[in-house]
C-alpha atoms as a PDB file:
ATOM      1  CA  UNK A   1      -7.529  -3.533  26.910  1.00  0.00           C
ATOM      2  CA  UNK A   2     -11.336  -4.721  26.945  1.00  0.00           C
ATOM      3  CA  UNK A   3     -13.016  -5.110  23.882  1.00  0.00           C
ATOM      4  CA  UNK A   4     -16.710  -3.577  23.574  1.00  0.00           C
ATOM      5  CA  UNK A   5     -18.311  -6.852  24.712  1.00  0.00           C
ATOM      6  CA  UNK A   6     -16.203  -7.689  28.015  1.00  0.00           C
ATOM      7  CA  UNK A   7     -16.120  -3.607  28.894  1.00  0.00           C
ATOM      8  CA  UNK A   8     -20.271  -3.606  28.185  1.00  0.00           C
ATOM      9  CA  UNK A   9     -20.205  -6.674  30.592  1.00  0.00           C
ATOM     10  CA  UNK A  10     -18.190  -4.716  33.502  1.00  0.00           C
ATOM     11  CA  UNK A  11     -20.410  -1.491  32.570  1.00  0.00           C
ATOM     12  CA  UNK A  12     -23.685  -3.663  33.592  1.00  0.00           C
ATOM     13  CA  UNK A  13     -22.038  -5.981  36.201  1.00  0.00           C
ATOM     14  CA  UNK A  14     -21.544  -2.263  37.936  1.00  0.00           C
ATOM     15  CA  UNK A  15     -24.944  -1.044  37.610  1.00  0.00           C
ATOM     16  CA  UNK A  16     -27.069  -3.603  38.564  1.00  0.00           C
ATOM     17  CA  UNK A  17     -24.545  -4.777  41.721  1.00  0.00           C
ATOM     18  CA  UNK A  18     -25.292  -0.875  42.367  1.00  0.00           C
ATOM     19  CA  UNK A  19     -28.939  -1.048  41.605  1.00  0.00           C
ATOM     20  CA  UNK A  20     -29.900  -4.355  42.479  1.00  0.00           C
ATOM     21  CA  UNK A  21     -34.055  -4.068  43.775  1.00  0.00           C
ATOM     22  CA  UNK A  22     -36.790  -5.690  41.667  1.00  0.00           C
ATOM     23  CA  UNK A  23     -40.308  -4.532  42.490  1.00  0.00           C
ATOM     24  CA  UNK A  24     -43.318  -2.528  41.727  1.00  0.00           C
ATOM     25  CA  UNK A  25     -44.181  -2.100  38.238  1.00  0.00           C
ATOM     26  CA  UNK A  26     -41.255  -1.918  37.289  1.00  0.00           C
ATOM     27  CA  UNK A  27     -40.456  -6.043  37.659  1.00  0.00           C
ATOM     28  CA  UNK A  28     -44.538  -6.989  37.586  1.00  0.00           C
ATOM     29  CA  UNK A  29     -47.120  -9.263  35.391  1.00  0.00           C
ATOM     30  CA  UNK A  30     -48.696  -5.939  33.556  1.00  0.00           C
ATOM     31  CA  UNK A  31     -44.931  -5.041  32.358  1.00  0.00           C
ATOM     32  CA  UNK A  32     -44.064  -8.502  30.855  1.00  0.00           C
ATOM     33  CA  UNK A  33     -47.357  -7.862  29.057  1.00  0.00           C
ATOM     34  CA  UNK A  34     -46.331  -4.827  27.834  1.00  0.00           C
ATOM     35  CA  UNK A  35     -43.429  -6.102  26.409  1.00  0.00           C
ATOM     36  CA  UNK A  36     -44.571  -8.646  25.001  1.00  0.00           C
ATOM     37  CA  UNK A  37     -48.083  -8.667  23.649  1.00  0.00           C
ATOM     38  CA  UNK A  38     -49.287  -9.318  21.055  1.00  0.00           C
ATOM     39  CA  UNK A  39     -46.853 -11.557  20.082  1.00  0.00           C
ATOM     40  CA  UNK A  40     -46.759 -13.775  23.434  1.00  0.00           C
ATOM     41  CA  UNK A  41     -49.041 -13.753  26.441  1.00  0.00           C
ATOM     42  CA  UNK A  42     -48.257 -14.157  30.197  1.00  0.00           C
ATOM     43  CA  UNK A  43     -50.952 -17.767  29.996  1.00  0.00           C
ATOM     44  CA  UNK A  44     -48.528 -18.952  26.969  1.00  0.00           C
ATOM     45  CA  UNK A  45     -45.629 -19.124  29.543  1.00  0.00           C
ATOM     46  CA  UNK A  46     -47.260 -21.210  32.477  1.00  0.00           C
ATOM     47  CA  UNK A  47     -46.195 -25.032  32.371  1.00  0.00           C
ATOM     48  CA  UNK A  48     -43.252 -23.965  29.979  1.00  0.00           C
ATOM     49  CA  UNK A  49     -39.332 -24.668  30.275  1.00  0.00           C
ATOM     50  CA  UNK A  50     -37.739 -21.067  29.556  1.00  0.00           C
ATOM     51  CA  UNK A  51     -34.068 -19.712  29.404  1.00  0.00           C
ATOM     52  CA  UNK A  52     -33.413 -16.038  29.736  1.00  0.00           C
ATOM     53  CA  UNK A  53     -30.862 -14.732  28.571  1.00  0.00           C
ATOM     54  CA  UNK A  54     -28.928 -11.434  30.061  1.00  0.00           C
ATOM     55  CA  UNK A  55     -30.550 -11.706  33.437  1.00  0.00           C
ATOM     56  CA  UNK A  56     -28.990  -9.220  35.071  1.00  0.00           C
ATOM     57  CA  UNK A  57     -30.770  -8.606  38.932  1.00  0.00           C
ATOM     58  CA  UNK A  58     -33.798 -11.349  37.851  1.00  0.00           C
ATOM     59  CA  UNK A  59     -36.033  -8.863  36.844  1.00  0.00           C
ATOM     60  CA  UNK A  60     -37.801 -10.998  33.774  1.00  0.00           C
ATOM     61  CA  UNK A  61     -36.951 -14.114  35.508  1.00  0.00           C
ATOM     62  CA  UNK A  62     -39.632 -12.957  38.166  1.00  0.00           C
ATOM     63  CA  UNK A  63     -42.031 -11.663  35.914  1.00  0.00           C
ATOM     64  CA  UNK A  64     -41.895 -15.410  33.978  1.00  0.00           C
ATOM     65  CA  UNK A  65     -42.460 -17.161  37.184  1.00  0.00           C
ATOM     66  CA  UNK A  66     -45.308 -14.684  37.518  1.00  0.00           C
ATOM     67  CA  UNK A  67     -46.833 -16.241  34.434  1.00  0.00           C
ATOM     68  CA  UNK A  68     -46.281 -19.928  35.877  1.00  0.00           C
ATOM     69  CA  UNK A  69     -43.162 -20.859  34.084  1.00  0.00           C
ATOM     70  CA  UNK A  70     -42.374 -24.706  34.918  1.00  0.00           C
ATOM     71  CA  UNK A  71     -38.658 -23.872  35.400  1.00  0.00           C
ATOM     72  CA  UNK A  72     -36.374 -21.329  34.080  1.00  0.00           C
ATOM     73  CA  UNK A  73     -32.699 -20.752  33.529  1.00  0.00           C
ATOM     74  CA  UNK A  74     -31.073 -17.490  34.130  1.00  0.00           C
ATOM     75  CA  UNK A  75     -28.081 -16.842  32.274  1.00  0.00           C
ATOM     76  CA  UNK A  76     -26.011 -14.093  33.358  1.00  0.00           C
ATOM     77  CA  UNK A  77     -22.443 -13.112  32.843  1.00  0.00           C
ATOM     78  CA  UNK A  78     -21.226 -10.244  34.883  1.00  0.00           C
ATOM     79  CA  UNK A  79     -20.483  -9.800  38.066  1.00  0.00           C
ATOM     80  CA  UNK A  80     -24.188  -9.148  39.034  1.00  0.00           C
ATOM     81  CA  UNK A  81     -24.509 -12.918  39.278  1.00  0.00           C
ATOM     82  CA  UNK A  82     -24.299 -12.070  43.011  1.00  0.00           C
ATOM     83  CA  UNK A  83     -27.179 -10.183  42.792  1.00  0.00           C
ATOM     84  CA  UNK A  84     -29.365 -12.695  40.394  1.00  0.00           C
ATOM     85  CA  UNK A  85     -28.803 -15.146  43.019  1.00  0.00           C
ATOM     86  CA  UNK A  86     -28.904 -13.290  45.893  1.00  0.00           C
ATOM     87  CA  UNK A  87     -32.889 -11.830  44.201  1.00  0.00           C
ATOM     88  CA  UNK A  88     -33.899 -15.559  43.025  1.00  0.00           C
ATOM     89  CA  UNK A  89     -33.079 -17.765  45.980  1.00  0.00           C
ATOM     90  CA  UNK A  90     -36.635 -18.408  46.798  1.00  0.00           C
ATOM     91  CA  UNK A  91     -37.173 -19.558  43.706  1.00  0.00           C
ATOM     92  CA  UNK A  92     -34.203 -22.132  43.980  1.00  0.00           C
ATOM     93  CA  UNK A  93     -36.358 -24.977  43.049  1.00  0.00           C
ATOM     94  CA  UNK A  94     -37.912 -23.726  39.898  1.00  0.00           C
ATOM     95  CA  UNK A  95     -34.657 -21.289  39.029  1.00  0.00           C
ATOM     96  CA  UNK A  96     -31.071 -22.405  37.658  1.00  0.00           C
ATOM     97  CA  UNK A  97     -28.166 -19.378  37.670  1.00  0.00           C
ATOM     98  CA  UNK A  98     -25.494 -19.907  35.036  1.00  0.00           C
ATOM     99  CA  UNK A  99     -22.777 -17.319  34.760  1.00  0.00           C
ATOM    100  CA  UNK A 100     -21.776 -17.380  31.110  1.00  0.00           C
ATOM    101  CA  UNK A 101     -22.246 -15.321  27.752  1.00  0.00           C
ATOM    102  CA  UNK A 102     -25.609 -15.932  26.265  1.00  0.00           C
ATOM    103  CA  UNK A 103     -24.283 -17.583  23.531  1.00  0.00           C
ATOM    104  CA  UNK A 104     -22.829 -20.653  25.692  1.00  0.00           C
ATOM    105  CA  UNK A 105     -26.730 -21.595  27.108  1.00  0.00           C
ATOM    106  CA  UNK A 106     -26.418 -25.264  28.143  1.00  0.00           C
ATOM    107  CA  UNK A 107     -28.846 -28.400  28.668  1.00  0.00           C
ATOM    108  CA  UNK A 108     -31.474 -27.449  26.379  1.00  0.00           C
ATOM    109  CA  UNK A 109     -33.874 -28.072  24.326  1.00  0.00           C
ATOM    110  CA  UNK A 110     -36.055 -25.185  26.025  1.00  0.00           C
ATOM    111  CA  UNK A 111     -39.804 -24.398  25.301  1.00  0.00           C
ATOM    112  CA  UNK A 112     -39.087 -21.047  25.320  1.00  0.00           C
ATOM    113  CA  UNK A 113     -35.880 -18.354  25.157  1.00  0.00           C
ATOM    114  CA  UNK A 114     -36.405 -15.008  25.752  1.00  0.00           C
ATOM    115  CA  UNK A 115     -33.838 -12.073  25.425  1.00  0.00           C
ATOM    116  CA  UNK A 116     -35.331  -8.968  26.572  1.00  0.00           C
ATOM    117  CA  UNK A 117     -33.196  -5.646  26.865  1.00  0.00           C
ATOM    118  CA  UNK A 118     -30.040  -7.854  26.000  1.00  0.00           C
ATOM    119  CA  UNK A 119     -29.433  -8.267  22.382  1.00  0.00           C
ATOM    120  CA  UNK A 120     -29.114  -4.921  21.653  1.00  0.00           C
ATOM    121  CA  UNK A 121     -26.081  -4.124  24.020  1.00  0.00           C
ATOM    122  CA  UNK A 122     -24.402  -7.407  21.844  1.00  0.00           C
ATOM    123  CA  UNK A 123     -21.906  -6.010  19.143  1.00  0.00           C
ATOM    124  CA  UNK A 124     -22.153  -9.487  17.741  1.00  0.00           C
ATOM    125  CA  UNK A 125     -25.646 -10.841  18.665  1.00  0.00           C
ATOM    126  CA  UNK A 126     -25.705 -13.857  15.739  1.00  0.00           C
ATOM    127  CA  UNK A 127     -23.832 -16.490  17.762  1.00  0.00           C
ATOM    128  CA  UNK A 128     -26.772 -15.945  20.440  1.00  0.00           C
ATOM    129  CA  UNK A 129     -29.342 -16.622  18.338  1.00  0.00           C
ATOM    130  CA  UNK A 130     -27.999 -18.983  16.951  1.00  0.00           C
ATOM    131  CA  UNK A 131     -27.648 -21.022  19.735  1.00  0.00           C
ATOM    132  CA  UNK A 132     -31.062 -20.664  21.163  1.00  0.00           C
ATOM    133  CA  UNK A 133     -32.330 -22.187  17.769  1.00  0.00           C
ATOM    134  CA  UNK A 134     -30.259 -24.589  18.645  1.00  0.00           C
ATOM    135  CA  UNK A 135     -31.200 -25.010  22.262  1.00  0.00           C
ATOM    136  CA  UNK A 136     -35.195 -25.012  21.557  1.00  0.00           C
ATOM    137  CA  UNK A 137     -37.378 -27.814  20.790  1.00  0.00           C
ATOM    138  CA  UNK A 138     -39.277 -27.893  17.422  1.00  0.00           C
ATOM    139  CA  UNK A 139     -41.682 -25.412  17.738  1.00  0.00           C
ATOM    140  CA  UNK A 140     -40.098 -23.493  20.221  1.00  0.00           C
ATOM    141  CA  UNK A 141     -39.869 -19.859  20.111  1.00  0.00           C
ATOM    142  CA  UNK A 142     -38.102 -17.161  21.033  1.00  0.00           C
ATOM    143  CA  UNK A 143     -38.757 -13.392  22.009  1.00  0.00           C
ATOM    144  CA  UNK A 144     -36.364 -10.757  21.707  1.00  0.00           C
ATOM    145  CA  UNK A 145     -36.930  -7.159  22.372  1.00  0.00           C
ATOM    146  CA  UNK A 146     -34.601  -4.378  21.207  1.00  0.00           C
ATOM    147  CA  UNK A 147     -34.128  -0.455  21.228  1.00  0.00           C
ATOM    148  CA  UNK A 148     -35.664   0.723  17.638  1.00  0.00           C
ATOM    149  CA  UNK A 149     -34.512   2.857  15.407  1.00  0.00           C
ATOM    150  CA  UNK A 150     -38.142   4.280  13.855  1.00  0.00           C
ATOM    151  CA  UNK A 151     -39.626   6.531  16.478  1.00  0.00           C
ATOM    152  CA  UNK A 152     -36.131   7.617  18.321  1.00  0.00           C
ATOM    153  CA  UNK A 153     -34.676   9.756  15.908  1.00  0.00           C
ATOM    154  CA  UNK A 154     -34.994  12.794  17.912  1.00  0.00           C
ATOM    155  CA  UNK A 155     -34.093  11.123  20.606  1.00  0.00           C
ATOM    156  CA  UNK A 156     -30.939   9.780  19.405  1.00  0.00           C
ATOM    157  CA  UNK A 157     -30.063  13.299  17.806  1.00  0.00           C
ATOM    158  CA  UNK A 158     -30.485  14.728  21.192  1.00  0.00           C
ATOM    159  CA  UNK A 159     -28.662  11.931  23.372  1.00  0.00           C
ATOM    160  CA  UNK A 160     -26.201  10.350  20.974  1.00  0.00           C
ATOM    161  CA  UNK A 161     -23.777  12.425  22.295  1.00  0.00           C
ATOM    162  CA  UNK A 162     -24.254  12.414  25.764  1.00  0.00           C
ATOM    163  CA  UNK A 163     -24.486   8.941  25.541  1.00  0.00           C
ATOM    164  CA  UNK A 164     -20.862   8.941  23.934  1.00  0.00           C
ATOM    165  CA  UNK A 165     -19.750  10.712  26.580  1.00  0.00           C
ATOM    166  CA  UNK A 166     -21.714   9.276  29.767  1.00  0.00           C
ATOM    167  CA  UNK A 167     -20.272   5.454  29.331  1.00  0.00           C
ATOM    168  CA  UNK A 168     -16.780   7.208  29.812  1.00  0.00           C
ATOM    169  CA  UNK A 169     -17.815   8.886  32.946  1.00  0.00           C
ATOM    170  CA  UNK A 170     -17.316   7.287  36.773  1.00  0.00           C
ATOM    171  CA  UNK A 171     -20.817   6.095  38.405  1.00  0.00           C
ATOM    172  CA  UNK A 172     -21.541   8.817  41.085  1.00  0.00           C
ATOM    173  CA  UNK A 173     -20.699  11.186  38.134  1.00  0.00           C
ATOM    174  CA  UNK A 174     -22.897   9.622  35.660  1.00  0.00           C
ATOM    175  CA  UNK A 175     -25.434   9.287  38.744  1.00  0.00           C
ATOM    176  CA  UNK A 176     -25.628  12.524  39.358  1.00  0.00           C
ATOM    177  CA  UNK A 177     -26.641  13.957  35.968  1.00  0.00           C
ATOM    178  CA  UNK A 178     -29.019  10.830  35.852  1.00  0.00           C
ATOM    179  CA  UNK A 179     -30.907  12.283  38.468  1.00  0.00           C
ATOM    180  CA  UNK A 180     -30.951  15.681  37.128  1.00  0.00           C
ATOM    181  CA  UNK A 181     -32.836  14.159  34.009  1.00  0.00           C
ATOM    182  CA  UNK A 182     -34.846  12.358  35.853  1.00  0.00           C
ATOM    183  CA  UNK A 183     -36.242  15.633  37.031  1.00  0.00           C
ATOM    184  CA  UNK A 184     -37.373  16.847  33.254  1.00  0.00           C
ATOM    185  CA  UNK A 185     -38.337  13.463  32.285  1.00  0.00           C
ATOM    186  CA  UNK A 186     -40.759  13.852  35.153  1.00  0.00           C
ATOM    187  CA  UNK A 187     -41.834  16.930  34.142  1.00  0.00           C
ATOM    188  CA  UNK A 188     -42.187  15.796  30.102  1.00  0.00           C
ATOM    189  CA  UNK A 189     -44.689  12.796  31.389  1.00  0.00           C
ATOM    190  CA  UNK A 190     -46.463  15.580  33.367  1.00  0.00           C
ATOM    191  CA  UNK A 191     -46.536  17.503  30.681  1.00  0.00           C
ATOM    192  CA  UNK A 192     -47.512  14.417  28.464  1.00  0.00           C
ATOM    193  CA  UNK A 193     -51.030  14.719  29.682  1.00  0.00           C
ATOM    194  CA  UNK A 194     -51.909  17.143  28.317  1.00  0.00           C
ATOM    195  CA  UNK A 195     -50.115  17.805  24.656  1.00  0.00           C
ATOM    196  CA  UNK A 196     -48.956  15.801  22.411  1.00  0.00           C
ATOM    197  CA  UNK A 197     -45.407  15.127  23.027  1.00  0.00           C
ATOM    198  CA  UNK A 198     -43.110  12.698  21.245  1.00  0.00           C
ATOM    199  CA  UNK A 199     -42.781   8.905  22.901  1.00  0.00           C
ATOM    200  CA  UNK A 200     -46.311   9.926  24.916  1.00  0.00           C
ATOM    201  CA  UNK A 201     -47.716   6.849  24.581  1.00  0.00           C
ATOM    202  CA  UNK A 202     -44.644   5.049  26.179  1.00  0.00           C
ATOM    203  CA  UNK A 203     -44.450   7.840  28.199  1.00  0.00           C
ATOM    204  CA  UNK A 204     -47.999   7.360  29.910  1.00  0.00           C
ATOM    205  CA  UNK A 205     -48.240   3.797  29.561  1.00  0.00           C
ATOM    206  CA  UNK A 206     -45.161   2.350  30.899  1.00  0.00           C
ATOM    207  CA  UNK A 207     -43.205   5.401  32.893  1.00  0.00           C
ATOM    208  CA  UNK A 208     -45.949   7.252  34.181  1.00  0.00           C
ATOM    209  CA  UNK A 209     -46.126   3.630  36.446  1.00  0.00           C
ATOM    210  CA  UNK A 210     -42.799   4.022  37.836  1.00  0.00           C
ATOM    211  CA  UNK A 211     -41.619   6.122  40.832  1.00  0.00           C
ATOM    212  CA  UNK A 212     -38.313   7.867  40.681  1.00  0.00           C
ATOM    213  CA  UNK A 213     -35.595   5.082  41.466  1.00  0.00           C
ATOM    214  CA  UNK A 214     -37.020   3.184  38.414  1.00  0.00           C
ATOM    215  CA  UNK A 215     -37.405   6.602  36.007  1.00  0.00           C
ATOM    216  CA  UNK A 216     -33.722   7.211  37.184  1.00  0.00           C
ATOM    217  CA  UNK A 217     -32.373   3.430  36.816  1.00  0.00           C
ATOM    218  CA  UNK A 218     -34.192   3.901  33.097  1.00  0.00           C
ATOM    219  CA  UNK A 219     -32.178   6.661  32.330  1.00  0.00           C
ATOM    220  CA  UNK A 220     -28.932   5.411  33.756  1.00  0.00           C
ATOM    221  CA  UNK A 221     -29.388   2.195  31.696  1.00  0.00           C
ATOM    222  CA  UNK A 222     -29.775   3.855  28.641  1.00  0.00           C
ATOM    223  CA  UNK A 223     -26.905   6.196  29.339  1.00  0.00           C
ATOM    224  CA  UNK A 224     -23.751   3.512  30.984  1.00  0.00           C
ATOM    225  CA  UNK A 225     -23.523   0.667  28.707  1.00  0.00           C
ATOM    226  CA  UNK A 226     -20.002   0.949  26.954  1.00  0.00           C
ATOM    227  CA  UNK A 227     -22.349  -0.274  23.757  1.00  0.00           C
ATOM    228  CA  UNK A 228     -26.074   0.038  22.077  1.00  0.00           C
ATOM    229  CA  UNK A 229     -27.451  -0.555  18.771  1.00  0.00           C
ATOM    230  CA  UNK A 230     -31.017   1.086  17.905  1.00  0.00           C
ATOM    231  CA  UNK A 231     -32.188  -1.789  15.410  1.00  0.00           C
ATOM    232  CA  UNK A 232     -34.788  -0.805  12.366  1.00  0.00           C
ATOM    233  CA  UNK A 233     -37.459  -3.160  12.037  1.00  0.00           C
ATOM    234  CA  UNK A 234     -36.031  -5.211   9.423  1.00  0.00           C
ATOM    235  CA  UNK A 235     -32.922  -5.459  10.936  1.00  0.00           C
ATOM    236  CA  UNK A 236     -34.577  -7.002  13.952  1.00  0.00           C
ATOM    237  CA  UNK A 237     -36.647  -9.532  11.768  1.00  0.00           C
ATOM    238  CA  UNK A 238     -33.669 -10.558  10.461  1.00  0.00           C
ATOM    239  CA  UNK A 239     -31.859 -11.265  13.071  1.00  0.00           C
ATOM    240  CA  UNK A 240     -34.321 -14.048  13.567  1.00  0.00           C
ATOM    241  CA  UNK A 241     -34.849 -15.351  10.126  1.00  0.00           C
ATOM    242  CA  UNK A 242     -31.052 -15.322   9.221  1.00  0.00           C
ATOM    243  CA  UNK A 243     -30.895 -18.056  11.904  1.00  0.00           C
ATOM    244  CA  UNK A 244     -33.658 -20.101  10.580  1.00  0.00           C
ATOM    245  CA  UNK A 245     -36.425 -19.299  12.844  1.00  0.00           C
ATOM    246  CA  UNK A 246     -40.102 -19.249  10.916  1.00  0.00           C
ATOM    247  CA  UNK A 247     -43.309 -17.375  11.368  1.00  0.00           C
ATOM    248  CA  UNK A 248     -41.344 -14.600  12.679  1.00  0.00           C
ATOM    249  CA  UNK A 249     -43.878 -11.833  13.661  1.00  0.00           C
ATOM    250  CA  UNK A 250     -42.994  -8.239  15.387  1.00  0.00           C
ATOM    251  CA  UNK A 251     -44.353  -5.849  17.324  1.00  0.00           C
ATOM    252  CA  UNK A 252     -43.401  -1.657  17.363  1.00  0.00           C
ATOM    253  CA  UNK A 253     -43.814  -1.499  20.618  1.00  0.00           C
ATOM    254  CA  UNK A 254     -45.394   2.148  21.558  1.00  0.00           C
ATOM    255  CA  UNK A 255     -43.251   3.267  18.446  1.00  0.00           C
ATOM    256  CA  UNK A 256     -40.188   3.532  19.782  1.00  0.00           C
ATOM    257  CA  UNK A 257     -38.732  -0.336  20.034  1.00  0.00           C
ATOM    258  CA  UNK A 258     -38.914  -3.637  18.969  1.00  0.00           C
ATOM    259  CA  UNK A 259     -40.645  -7.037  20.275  1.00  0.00           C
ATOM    260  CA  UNK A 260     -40.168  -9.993  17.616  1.00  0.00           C
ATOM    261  CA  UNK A 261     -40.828 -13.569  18.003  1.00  0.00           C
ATOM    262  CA  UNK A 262     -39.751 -16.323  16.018  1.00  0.00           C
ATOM    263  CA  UNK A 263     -40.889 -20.046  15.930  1.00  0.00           C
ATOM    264  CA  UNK A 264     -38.206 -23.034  15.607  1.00  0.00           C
ATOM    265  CA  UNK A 265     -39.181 -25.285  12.705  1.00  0.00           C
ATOM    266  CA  UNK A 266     -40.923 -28.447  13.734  1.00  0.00           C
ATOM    267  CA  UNK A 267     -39.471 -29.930  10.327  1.00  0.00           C
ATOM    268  CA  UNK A 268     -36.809 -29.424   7.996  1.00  0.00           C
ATOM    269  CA  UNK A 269     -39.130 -28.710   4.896  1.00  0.00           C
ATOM    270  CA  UNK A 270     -41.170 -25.675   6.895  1.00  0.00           C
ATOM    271  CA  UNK A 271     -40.426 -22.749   4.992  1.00  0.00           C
ATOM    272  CA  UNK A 272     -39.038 -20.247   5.990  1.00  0.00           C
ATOM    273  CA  UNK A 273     -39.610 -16.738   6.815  1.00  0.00           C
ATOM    274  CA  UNK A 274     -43.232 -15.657   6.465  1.00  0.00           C
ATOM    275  CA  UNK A 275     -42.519 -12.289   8.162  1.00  0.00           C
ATOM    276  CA  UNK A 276     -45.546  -9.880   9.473  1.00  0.00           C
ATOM    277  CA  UNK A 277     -44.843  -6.206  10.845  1.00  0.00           C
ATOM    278  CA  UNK A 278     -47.097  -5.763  14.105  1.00  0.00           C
END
């Protein structure tokens, strides 16, 4: 029987083998942006050395060598590797593919790890971050961005238990009701401008920019993982400052998750932790 971790692996390995297009955007410059500012810029990427971890299809592999990333390596464990490849193979010469766990990234040090949309579906996300302290170079940093607890509770009191229920159910079945809320969640961003509405900023900002397949591929990723945790902001600091990362700074990123970004020590006698909420 599969634990949470290897059955969260085959639930994604599915999906994005299933779903495997990058464009528009949903995979574009303006969305790593979004993601990421303030904390990090798409100019603070170009010239770097960058691992990402929980690649799935590419999708923020692309949008790094967007920003002019020297050369990054994609680390992705499922059976989507196919896919990664398959979407990065112009990029051979500036792209590596490993198919691994996250926390087995090799041949470091890095300038820069990133882990976007991937810690949260970890049940035990410290041996990650652990190794890409390890893996950076003093005064390397690294980016993660998780689901947040602030700003989803009614959310989470409307979907926790479809979601409990939808990671048991096959594809085309889980599909099919995916599409169905894709409907209403193009009617709430419709009706988003003009009241409002929980999540509208998010809602205008980010979905309002993507046509159906994405709205629906949104849905169905929130919906088929066999796990998810919703992290509070301190919870997501911490993750970072447990492992020894400094000047670790976050983001609430249009209130409803979290961007935080920690700095490797270039010393041993840097203190540690000077935390500031975004």
């Amino acid at each position: 029987m599969m634990n949470q971790t290897e059955e969260t692996i085959q639930h994604f390995g599915e999906q994005w083998t299933r779903y495997p297009d990058n464009n528009g955007y949903y995979a574009s410059s303006a969305m790593f942006e979004d993601i990421c500012s303030p904390l990090l810029s798409p100019q603070e990427v170009a010239g770097l050395t960058v691992a990402d971890l929980g690649s799935g299809t590419g999708r923020i592999v692309d949008m790094l060598l967007q920003a002019g990333a020297k050369h990054v390596t994609a680390v992705e464990p499922s059976v989507a590797f196919d896919v990664l490849q398959q979407n990065l193979a112009q990029h051979s010469e500036r792209v590596r593919c490993i198919r691994d766990t996250a926390d087995h990234l090799p041949d470091g040090p890095y300038d820069l790890i990133v882990s976007i949309g991937c810690l949260h579906h970890i049940p035990e996300p410290d041996p990650v971050v652990a190794t890409a302290f390890g893996q950076l170079v003093p005064g390397g940093r690294f980016l993660i961005w998780v689901y947040g607890k602030e700003g989803n509770e009614l959310y989470l009191a409307l979907f926790g238990p479809l979601r409990a229920l939808a990671k048991r159910l096959p594809d085309a079945v889980l599909a099919g009701i995916c599409h169905i809320l894709t409907a209403c969640l193009s009617l709430y961003i419709l009706l988003c401008h003009v009241l409002p509405l929980p999540m509208r900023k998010y809602m205008l900002e980010v979905l309002a920019h993507y046509g159906w397949k994405h709205r629906f591929l949104t849905i169905f990723d929130q919906l088929n993982p066999a796990y998810a945790k919703y992290y509070s902001g301190a919870e997501a600091r911490h993750l970072l400052e447990k492992a020894g990362f400094v000047q670790v700074t976050q983001n609430h990123r249009h209130g409803y998750s979290w961007t935080v970004l920690g700095c490797k020590p270039v010393c041993k006698t840097e203190s540690v932790g000077r935390p500031m909420a975004g």
